[in-house]
Structure formats: C-alpha cells, structure tokens
N, C-alpha and C. Protein backbone atom coordinates (compact mmCIF):
# COMPACT_ATOMS: atom_id res chain seq x y z
N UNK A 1 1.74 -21.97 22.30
CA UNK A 1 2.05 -23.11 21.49
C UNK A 1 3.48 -23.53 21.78
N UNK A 2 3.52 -24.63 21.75
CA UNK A 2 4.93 -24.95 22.28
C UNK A 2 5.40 -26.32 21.42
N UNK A 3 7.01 -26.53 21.43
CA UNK A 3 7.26 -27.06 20.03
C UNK A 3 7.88 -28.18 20.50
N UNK A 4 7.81 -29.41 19.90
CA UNK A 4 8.83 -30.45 20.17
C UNK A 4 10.06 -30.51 19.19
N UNK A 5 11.63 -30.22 20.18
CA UNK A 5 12.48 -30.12 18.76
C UNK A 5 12.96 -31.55 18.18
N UNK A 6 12.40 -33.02 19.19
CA UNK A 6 12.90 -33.70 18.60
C UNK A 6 12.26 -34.26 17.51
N UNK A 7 11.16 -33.89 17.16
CA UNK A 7 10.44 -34.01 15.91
C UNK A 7 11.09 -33.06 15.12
N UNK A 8 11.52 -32.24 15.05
CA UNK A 8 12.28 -31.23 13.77
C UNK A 8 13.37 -32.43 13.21
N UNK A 9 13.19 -32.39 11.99
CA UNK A 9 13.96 -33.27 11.03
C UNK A 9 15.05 -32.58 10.10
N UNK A 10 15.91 -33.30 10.19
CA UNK A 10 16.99 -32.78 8.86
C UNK A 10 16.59 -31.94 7.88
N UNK A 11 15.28 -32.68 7.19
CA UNK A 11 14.29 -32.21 6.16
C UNK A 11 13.82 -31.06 6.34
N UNK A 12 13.47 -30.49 7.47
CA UNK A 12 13.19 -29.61 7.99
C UNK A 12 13.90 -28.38 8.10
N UNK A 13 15.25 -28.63 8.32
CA UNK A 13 15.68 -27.88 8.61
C UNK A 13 16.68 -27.48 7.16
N UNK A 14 16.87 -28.38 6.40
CA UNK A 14 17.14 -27.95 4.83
C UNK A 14 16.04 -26.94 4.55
N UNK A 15 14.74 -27.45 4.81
CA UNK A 15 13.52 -26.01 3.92
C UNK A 15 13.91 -24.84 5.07
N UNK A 16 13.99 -24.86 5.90
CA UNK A 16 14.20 -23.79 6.69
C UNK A 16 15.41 -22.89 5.97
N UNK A 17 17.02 -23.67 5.52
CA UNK A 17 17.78 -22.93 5.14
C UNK A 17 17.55 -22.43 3.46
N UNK A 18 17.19 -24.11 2.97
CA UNK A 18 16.13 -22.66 1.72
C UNK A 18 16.03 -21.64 1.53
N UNK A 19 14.77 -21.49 2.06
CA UNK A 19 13.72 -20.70 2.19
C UNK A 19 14.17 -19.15 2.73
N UNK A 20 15.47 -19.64 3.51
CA UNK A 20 16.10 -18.19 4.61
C UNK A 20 16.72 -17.34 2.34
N UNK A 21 17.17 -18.12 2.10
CA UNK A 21 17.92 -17.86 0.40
C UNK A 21 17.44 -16.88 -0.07
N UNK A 22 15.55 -16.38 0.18
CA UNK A 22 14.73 -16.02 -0.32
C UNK A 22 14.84 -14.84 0.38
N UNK A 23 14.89 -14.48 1.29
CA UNK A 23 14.78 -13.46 2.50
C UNK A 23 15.56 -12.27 2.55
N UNK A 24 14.81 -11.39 2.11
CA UNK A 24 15.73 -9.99 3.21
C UNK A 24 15.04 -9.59 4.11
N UNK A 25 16.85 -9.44 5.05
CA UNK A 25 15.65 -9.13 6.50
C UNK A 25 16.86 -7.42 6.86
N UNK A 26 15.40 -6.48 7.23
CA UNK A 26 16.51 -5.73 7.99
C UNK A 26 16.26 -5.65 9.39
N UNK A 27 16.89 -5.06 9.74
CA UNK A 27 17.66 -5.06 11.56
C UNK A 27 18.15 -3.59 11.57
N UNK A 28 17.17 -3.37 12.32
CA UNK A 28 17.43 -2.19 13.29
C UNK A 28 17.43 -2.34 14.44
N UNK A 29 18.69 -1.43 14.98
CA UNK A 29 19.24 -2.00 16.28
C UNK A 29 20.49 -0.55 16.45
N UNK A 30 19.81 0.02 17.62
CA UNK A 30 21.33 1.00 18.05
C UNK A 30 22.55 0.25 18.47
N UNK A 31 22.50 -1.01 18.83
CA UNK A 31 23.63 -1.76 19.30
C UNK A 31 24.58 -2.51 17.76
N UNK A 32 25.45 -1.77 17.76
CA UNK A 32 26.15 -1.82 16.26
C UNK A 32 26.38 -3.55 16.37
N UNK A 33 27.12 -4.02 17.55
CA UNK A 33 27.84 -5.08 17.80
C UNK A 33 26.84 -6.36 17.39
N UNK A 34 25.71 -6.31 18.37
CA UNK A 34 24.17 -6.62 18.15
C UNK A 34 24.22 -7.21 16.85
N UNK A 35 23.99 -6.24 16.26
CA UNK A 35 23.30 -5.66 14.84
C UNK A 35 24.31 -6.34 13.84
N UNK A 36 25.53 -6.50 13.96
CA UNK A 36 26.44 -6.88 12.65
C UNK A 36 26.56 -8.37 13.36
N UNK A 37 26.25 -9.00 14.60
CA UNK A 37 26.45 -10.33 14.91
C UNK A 37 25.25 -11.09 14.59
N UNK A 38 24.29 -10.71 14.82
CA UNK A 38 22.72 -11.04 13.63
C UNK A 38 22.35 -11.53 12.43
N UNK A 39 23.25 -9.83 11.93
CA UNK A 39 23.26 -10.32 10.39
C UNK A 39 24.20 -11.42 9.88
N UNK A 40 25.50 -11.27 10.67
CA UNK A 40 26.07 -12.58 9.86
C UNK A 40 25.80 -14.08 9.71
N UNK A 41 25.11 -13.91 11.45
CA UNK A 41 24.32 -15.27 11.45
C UNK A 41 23.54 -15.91 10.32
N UNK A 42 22.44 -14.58 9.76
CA UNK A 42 21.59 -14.83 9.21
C UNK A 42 22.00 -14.87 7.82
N UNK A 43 23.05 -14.15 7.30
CA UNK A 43 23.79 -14.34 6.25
C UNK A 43 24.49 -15.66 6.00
N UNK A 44 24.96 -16.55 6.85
CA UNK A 44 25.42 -17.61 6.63
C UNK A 44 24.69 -18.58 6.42
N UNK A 45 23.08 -18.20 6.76
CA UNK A 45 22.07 -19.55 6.16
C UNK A 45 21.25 -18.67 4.94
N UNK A 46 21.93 -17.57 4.36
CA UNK A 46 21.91 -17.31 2.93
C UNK A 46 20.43 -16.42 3.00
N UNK A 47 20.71 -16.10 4.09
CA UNK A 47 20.02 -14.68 4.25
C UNK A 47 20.65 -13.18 3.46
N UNK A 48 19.70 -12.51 2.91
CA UNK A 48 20.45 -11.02 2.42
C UNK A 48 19.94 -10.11 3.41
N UNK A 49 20.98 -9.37 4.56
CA UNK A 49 21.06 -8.53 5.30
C UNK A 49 21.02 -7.38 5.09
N UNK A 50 20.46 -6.37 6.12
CA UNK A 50 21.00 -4.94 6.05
C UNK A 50 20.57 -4.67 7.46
N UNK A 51 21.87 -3.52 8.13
CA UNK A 51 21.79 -3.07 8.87
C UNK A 51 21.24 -1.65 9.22
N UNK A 52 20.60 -1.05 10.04
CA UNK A 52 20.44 0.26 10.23
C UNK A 52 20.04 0.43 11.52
N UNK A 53 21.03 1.76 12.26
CA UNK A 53 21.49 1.96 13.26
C UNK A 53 21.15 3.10 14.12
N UNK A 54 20.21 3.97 13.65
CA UNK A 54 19.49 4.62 14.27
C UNK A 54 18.31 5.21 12.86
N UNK A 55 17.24 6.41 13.10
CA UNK A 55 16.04 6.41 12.15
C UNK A 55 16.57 7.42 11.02
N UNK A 56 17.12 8.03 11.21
CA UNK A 56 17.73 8.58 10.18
C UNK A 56 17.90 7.73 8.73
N UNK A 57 17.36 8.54 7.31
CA UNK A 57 16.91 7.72 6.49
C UNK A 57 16.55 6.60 6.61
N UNK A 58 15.74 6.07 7.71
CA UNK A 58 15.31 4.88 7.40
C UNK A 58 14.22 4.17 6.49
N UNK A 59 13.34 5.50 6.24
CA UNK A 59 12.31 5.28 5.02
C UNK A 59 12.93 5.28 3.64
N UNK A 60 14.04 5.47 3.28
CA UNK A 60 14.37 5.67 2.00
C UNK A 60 15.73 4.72 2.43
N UNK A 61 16.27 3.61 2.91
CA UNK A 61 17.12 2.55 3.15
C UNK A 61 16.01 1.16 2.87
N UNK A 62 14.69 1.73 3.75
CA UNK A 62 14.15 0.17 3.71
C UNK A 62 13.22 0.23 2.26
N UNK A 63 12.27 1.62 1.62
CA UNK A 63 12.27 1.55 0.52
C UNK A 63 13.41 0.15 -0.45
N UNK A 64 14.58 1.14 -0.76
CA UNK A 64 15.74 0.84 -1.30
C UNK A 64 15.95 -1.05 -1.21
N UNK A 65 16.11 -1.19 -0.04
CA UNK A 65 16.39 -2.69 0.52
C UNK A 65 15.19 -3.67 0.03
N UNK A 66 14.12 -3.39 0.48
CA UNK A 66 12.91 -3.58 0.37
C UNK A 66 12.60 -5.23 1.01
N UNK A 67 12.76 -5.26 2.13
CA UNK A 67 12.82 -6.15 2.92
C UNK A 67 11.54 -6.64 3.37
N UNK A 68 11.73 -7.96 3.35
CA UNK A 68 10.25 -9.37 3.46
C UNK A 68 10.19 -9.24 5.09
N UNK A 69 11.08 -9.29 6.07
CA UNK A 69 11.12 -9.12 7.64
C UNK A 69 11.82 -8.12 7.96
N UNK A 70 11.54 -7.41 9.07
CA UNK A 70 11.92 -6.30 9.70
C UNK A 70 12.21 -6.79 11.33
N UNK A 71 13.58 -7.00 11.49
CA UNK A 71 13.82 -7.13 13.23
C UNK A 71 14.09 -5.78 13.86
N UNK A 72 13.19 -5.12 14.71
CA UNK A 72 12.86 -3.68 15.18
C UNK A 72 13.30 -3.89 16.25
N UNK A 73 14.31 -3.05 17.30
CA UNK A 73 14.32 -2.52 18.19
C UNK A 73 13.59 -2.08 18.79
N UNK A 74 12.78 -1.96 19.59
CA UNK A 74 11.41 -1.10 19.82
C UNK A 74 11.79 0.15 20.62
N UNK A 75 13.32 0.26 21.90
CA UNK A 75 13.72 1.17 22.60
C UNK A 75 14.91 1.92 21.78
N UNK A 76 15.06 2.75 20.40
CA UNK A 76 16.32 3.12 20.30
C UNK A 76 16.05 4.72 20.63
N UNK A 77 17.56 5.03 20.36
CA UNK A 77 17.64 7.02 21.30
C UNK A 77 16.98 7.67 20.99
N UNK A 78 17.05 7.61 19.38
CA UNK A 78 16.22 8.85 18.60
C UNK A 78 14.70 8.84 18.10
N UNK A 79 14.57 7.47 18.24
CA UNK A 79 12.80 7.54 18.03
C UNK A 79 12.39 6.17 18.64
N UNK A 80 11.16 6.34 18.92
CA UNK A 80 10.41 4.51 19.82
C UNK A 80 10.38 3.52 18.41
N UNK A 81 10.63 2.60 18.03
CA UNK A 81 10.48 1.37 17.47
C UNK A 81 8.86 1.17 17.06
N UNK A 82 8.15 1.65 17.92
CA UNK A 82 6.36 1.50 17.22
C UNK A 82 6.62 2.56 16.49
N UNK A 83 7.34 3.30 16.80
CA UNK A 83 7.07 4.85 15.55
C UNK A 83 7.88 4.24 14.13
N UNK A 84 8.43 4.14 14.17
CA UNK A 84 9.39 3.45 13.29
C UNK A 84 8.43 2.54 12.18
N UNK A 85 7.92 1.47 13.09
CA UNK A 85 7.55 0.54 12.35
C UNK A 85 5.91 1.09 11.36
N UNK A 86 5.53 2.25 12.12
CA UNK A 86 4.69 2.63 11.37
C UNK A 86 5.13 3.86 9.79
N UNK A 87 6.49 4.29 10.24
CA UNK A 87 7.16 5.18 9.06
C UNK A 87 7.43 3.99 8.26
N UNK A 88 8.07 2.51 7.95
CA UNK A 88 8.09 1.68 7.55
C UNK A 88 7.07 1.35 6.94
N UNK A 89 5.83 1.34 7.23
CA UNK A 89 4.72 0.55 6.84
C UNK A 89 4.13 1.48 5.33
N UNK A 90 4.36 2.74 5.67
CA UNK A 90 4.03 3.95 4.63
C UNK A 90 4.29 3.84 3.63
C-alpha cells in the first residue's frame, strides 16, 4: 500500500498529534543514543515515553508503564527481540 503525502492535510495531521497525547509507547533499544533521540521526538508530539535498554526487568517496567505500542529491537545482546516480545505479551 502506498501513500500519497500530498493528500495528508493539516487536519490530519492535528488528529495525528492528538491522538499521539493518548499514547504510551515503550522503546527498547540497546542503543542508548537511539533510544533517548526517539523518545524525545515522540515526546514532543505529546507522546508519554519510556525507555529500556537491555531485558533485564523488562516484564515488571512494561507491566508498570503499561504501554499501548511497543518499538522492539529485535537484535539486542542479551536476549532476541521475538523472545522479548513474547515475555511482554504474558
């Protein structure tokens, strides 16, 4: 599917920043730099962030957080990203 952006409207892009208002997203990511340049992005269209940086407590952070999207790493050191996303899902 492929998108035309010159049809995306102002209007559009107000519900988009909305809607971000509503959102926690976490981000996992071994790349710290990555990972805190993300979130601020996403924090500035009024996103609520959290970072986490390798799997260590990560079931009892995203519990805690309790986050609507999850941006996964899929390659980090200490465990694969499909493993992850299934300790997440639990």
């Amino acid at each position: 599917m492929s998108y035309n952006t010159d049809k995306l409207r102002y209007k559009d892009l107000k519900t988009l920043e909305a809607s971000l208002k509503q959102v926690k997203i976490m981000i996992i990511d071994d790349d710290k730099d990555f990972c805190e340049l993300l979130s601020k992005s996403l924090q500035k269209k009024g996103a609520q962030t959290y970072c986490q940086f390798d799997s260590l407590s990560l079931t009892k952070n995203a519990n805690d957080f309790d986050p609507n999207v999850v941006l996964l790493d899929v390659m980090l050191p200490d465990k694969s990203g499909i493993e992850l996303l299934s300790d997440i899902r639990r």
